[in-house]
Protein backbone atom coordinates (compact mmCIF):
# COMPACT_ATOMS: atom_id res chain seq x y z
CA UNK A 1 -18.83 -11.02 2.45
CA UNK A 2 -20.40 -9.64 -0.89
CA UNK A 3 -18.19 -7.39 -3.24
CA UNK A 4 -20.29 -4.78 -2.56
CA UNK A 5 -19.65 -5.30 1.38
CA UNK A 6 -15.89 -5.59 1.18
CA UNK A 7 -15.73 -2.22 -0.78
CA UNK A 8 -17.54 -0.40 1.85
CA UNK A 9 -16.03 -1.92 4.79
CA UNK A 10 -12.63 -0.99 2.76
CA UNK A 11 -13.79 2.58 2.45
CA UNK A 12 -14.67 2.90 6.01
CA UNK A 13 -11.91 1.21 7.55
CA UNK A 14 -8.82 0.63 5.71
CA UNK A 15 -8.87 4.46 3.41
CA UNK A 16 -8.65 5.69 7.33
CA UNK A 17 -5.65 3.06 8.21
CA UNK A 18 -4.12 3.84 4.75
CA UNK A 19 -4.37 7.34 5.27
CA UNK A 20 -3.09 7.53 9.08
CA UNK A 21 -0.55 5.03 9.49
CA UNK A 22 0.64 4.06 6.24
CA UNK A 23 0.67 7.40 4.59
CA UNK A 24 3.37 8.16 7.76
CA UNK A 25 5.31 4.99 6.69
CA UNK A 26 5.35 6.09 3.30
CA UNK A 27 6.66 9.78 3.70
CA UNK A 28 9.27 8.06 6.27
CA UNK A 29 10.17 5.75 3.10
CA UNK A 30 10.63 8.75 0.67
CA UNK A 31 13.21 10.90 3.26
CA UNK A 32 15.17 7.89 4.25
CA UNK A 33 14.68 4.46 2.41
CA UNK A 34 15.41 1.36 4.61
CA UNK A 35 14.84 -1.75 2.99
CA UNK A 36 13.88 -3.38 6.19
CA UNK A 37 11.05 -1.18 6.81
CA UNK A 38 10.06 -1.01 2.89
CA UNK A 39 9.74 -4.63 3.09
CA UNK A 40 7.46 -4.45 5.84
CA UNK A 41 5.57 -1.63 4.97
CA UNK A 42 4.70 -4.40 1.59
CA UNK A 43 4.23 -6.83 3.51
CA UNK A 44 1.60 -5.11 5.77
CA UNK A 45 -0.10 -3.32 2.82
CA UNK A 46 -0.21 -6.90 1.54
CA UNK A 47 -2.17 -8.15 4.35
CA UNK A 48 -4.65 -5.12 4.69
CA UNK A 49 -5.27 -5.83 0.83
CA UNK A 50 -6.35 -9.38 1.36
CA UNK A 51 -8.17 -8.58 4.20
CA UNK A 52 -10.43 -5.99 2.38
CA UNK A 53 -10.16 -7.87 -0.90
CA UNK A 54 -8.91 -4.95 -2.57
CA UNK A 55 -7.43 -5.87 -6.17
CA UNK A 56 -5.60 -2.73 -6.49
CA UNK A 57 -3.75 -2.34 -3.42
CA UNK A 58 -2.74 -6.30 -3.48
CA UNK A 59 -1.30 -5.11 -6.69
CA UNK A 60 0.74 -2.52 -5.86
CA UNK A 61 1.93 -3.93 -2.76
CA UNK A 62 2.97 -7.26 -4.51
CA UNK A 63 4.71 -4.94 -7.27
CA UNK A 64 6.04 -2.92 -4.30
CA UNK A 65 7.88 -6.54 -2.96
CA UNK A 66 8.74 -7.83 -6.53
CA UNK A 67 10.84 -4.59 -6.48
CA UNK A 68 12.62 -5.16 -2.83
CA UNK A 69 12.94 -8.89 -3.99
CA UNK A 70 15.23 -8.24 -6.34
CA UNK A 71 17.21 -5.34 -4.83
CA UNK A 72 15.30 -2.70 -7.26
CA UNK A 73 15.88 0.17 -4.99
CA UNK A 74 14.88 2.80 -7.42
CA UNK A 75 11.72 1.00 -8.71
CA UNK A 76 10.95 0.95 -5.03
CA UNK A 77 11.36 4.22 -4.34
CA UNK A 78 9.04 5.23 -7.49
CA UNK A 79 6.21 3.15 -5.86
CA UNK A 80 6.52 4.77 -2.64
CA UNK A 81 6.59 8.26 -4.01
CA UNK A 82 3.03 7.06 -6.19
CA UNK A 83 1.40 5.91 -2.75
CA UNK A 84 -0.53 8.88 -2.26
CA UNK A 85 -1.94 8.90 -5.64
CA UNK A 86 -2.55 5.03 -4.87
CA UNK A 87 -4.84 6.30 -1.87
CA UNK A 88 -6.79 8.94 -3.94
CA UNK A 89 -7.56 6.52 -6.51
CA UNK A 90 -9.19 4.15 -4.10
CA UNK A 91 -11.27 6.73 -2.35
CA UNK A 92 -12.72 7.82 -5.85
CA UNK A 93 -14.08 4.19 -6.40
């Protein structure tokens, strides 16, 4: 798949994903933080990242982990409160 390619198919697919599912997971996050699901909602980020070979979303999500990793609850919490922004900066691209 060309870099062109992936960016489209990213646009298409995974802005909807991002903006249906995870955007729920997300909001969830910010009322009540569970580590548990934090880690997976990372982890699965992660994954959709690598799939789509999206440079900025593997970013966050690995900075996302780094954070739950080593118990930086706060830190955490500021990158889940910055996901929505995350989302509108990838649709402008």
């Amino acid at each position: 798949m060309t870099q062109g390619q992936a960016r489209w198919v990213f646009h298409t697919k995974a802005i909807t994903k991002l903006e249906s599912d995870f955007i729920v997971q997300a909001q969830d996050l910010e009322e009540v933080f569970i580590i548990n699901q934090a880690e997976e909602f990372a982890t699965e980020l992660y994954k959709l990242a690598l799939k789509y070979e999206n440079l900025k979303l593997k970013k966050y999500a690995k900075e996302l982990q780094q954070d739950l990793d080593v118990f930086n609850v706060e830190g955490a919490k500021s990158k889940v409160s910055q996901f929505e922004e995350i989302i509108n900066g990838l649709k402008e691209k």
